[in-house]
Each structure stands twice: as structure tokens, then as C-alpha cells.
C-alpha atoms as a PDB file:
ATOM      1  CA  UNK A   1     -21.425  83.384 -18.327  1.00  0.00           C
ATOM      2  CA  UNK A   2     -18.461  85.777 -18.031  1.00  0.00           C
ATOM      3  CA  UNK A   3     -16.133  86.417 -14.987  1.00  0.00           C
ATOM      4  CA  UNK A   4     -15.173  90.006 -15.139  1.00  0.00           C
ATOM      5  CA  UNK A   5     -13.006  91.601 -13.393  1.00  0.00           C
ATOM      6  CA  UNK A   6     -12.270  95.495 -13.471  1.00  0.00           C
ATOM      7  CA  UNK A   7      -9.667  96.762 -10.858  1.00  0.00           C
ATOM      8  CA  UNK A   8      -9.942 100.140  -9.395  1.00  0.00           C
ATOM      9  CA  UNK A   9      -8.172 102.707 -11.917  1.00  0.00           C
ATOM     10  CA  UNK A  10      -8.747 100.871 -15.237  1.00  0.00           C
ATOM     11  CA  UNK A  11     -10.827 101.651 -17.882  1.00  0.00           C
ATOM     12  CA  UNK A  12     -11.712  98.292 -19.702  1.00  0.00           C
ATOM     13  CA  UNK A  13     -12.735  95.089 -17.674  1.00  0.00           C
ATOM     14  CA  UNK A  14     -10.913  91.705 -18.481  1.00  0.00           C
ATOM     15  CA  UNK A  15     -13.480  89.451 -19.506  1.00  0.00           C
ATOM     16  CA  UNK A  16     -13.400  85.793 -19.876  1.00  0.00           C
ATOM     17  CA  UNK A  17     -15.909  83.254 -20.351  1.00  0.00           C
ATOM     18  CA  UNK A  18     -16.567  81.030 -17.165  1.00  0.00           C
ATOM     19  CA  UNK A  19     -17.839  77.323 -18.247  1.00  0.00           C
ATOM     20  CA  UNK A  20     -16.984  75.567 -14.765  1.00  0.00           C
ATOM     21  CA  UNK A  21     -16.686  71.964 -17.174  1.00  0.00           C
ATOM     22  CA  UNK A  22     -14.304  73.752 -19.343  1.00  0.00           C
ATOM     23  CA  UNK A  23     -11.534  74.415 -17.357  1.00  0.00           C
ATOM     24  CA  UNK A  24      -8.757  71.633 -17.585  1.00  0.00           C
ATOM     25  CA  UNK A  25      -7.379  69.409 -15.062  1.00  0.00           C
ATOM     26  CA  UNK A  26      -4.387  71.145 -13.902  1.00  0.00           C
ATOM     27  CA  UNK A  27      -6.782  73.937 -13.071  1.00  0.00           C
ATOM     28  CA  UNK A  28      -9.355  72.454 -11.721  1.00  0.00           C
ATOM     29  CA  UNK A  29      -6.932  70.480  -9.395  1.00  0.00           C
ATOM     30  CA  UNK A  30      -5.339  73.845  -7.948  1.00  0.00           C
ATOM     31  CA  UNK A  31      -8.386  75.330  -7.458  1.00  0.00           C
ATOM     32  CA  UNK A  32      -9.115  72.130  -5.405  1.00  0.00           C
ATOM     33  CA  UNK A  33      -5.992  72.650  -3.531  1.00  0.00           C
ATOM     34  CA  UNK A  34      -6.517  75.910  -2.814  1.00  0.00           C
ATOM     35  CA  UNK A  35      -9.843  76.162  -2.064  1.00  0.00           C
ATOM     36  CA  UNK A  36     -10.015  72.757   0.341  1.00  0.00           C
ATOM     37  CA  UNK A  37     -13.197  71.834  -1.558  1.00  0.00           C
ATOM     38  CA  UNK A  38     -13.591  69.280  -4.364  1.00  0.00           C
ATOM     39  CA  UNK A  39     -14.533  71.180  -7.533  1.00  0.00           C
ATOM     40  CA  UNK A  40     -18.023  70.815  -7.797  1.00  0.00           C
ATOM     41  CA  UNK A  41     -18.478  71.869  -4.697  1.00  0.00           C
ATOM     42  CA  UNK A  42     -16.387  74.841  -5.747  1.00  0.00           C
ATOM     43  CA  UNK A  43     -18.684  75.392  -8.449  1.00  0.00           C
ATOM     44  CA  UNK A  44     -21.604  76.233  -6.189  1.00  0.00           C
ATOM     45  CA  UNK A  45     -19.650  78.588  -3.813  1.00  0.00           C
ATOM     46  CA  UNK A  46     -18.458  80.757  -6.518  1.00  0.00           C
ATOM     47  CA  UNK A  47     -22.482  80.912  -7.410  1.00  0.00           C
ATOM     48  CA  UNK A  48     -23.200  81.242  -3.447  1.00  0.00           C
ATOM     49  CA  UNK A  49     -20.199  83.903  -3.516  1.00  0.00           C
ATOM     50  CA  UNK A  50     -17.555  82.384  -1.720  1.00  0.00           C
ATOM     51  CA  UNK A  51     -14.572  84.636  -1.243  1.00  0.00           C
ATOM     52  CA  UNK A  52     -11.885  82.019  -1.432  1.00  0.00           C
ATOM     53  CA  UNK A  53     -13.699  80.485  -4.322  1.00  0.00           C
ATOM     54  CA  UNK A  54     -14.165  83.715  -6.803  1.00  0.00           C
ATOM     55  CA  UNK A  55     -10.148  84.126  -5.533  1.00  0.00           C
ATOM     56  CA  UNK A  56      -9.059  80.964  -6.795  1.00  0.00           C
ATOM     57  CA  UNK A  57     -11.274  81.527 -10.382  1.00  0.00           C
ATOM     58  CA  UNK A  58      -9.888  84.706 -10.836  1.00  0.00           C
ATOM     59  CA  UNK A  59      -6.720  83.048 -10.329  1.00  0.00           C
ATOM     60  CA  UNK A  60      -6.525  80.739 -12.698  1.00  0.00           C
ATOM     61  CA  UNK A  61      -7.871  83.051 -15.544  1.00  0.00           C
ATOM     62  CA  UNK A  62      -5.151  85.315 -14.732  1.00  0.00           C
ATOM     63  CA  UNK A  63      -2.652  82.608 -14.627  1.00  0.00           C
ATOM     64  CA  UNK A  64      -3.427  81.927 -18.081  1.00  0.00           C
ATOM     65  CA  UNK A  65      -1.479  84.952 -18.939  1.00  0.00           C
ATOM     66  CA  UNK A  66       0.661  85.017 -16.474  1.00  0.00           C
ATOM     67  CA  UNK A  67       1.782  81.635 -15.663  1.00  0.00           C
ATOM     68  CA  UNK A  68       4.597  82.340 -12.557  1.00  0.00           C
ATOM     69  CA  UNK A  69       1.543  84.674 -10.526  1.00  0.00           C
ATOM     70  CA  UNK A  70       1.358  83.464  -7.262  1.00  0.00           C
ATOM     71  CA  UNK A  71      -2.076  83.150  -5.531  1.00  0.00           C
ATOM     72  CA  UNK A  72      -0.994  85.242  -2.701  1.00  0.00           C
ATOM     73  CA  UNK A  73      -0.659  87.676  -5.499  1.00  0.00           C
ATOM     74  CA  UNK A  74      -3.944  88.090  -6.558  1.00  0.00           C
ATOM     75  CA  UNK A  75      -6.273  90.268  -4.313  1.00  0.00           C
ATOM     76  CA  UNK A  76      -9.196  92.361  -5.436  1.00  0.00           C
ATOM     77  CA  UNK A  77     -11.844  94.375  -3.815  1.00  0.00           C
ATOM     78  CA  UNK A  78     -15.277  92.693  -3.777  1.00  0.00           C
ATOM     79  CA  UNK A  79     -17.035  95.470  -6.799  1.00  0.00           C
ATOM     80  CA  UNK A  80     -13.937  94.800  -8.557  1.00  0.00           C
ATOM     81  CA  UNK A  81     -15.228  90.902  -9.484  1.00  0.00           C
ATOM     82  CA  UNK A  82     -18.195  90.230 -11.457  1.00  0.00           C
ATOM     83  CA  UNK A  83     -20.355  87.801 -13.267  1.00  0.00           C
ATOM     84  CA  UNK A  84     -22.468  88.331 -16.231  1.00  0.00           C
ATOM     85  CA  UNK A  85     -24.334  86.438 -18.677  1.00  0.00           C
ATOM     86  CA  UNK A  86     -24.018  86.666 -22.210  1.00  0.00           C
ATOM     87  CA  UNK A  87     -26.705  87.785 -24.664  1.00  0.00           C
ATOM     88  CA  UNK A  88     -27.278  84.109 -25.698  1.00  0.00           C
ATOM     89  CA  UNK A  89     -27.760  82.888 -22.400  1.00  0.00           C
ATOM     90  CA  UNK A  90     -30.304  85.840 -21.202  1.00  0.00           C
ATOM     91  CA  UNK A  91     -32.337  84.903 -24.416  1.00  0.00           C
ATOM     92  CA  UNK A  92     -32.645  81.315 -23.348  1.00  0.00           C
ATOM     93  CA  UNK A  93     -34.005  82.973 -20.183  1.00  0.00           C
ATOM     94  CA  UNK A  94     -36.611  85.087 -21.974  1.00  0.00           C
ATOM     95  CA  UNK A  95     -37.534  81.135 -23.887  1.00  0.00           C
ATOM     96  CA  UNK A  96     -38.194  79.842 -20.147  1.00  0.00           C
ATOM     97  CA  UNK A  97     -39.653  82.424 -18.998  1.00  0.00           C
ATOM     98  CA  UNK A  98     -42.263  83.591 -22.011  1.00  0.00           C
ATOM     99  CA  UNK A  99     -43.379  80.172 -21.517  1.00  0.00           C
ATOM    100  CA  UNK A 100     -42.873  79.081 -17.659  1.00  0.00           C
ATOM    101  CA  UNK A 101     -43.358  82.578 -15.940  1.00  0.00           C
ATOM    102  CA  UNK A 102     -46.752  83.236 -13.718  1.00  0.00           C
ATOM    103  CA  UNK A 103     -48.975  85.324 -16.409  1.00  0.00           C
ATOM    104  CA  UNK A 104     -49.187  88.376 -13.495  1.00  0.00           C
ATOM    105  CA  UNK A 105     -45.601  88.455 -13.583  1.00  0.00           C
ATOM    106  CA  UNK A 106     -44.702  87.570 -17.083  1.00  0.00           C
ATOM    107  CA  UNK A 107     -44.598  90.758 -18.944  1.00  0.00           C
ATOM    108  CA  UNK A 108     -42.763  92.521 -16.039  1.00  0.00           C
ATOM    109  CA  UNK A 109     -40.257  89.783 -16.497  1.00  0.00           C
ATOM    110  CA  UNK A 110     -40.215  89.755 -20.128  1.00  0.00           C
ATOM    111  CA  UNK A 111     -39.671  93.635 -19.606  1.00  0.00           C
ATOM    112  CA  UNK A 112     -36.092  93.565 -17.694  1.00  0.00           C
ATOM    113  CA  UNK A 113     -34.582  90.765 -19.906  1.00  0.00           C
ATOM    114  CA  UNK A 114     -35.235  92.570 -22.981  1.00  0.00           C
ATOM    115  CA  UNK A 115     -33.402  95.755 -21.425  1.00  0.00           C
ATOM    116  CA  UNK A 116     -30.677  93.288 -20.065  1.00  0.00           C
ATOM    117  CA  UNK A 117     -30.216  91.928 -23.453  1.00  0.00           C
ATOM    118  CA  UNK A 118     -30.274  94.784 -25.316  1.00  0.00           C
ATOM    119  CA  UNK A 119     -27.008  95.288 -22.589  1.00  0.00           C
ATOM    120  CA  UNK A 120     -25.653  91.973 -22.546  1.00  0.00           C
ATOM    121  CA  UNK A 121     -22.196  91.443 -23.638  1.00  0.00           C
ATOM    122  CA  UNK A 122     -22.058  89.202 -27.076  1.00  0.00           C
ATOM    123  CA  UNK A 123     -19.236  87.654 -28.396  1.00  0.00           C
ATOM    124  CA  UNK A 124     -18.108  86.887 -31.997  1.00  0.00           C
ATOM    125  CA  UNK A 125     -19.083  83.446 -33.083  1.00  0.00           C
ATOM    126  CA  UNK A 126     -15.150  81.738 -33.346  1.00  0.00           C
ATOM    127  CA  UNK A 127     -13.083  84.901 -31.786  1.00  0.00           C
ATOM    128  CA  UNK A 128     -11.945  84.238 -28.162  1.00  0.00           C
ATOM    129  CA  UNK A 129     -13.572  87.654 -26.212  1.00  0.00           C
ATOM    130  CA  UNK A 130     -11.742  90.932 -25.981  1.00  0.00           C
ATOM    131  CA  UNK A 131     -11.869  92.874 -23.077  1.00  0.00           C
ATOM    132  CA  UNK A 132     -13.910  95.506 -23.196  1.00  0.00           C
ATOM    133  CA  UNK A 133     -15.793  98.296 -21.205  1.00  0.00           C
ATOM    134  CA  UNK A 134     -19.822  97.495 -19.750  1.00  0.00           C
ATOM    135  CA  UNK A 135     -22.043  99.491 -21.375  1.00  0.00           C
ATOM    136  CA  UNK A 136     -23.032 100.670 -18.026  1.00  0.00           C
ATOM    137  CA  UNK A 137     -23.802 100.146 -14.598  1.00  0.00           C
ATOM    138  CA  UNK A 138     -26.721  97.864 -15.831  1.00  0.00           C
ATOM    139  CA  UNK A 139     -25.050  95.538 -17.922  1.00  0.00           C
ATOM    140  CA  UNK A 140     -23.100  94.206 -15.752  1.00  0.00           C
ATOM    141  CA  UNK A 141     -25.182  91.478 -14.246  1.00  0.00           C
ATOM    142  CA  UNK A 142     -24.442  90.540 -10.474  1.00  0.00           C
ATOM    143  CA  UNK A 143     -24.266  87.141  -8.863  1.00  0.00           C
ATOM    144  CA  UNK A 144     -27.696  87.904  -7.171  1.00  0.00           C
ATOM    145  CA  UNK A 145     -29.447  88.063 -10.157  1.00  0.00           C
ATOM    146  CA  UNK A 146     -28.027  84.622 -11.532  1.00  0.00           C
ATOM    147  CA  UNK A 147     -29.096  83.392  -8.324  1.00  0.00           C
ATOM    148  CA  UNK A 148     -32.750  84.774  -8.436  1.00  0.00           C
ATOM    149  CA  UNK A 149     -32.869  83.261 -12.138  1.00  0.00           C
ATOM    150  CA  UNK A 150     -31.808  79.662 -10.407  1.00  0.00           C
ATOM    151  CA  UNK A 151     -28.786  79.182 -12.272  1.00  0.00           C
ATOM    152  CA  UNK A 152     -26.616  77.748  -9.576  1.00  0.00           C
ATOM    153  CA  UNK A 153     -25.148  75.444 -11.859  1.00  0.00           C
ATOM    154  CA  UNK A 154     -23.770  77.628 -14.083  1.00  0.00           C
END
């Protein structure tokens, strides 16, 4: 899954991969700090959409780059902030779900994650990703739809 983030005026999104057990201590600890909640519980309210919570992610990615920002600094509208999944995960989807999905619904389902991975962002095996423009509205896929696909823990 990718955090994205595309403030008002720019062309190309900054795009980094979000794997909650992959960020370090140090990070994880701030986020704890800032957020008052213990980081798995963090975890689940940037899935539920938790202001505070997608703050404090968005954050630490930037801080990354910029290590004196400040998080009173960082402030972003709410379309400005995004989540997506990568092609890779969206065809582990279409796995589960050409084999789990009700057959009434199956090909309907089938249907929209072929279209979302023939959108889906895909990064280069062993090159950290670039940030780079959606293909469109479409690809970019909201927090609503991970949580319709049940992936809470992301």
C-alpha cells in the first residue's frame, strides 16, 4: 500500500510505500507521542481515517527528507492524502476473490479489479518508488475501498 500525498498546485504526487511493521522505532515512538495511541492502535485509525493519525504518517514520511520539520508544520487538506494499493497487492485480491467471492457477484468483482490493476501503481523490483502522477482519477484508490476489501490491517 502507498500513502500519497498531492498538495493543491503540484503536478506529481509524493508516493511512498506504507508497511505499518516497517517503520523503525524512533518513528513509530513519535507517532505514539503524538498521536496519544499505542501504535497498533494507530495502525487501525489511519485505516478507520483518523485525522491525527494520517497527520502523524504523513509526518514521518516527510521527515525522512526533511529531518528539522516540525509537526505543527505539516497540514494538508483531506483530498490532498491518499492511500492506494499497488498492482501486486490488487492481484492477490483478484486470487481471493476468483476463488472466495459469491458466484452472483464474482465476475462483477473480477470486473473492477482488473480495471484497477490495469491502473494500479507498480514499482520496480529493487528501486525505492519515484513520485509520480495517477493515471487518473481512478487509480488512485481511496481508504473506503481498502476498507470494503477488509484490509484493516494493512
Amino acid at each position: 500500500m502507498y500513502l500519497t500525498y498531492k498538495p493543491e498546485g503540484s503536478e506529481e504526487p509524493r508516493r511512498w510505500k506504507y508497511e505499518p511493521k516497517k517503520l523503525m522505532s524512533a518513528e513509530r515512538e513519535a507517532i505514539e507521542k503524538r498521536t496519544d495511541r499505542n501504535y497498533a492502535q494507530f495502525v487501525g485509525d489511519v485505516q478507520q481515517g483518523s485525522s491525527i493519525c494520517r497527520r502523524a504518517l504523513l509526518w514521518v514520511m516527510l521527515k525522512r527528507e526533511h529531518p528539522a520539520l516540525r509537526f505543527d508544520d505539516v497540514d494538508f487538506a483531506w483530498d490532498e492524502l491518499d492511500f492506494e494499493y499497488s498492482k501486486a497487492e490488487l492481484q492477490e485480491f483478484r486470487r481471493d476473490a476468483s476463488e472466495q467471492a459469491p458466484s452472483g457477484q464474482r465476475d462483477a468483482i473480477l470486473a473492477q479489479l482488473d480495471k484497477e490493476i490495469a491502473e494500479a501503481f507498480e514499482e520496480d523490483e529493487g528501486k525505492a518508488p519515484q513520485p509520480s502522477a495517477a493515471s487518473g482519477a481512478s487509480a488512485t484508490r481511496r481508504t473506503s475501498s481498502a476498507s470494503a476489501r477488509g484490509s484493516g490491517s494493512a
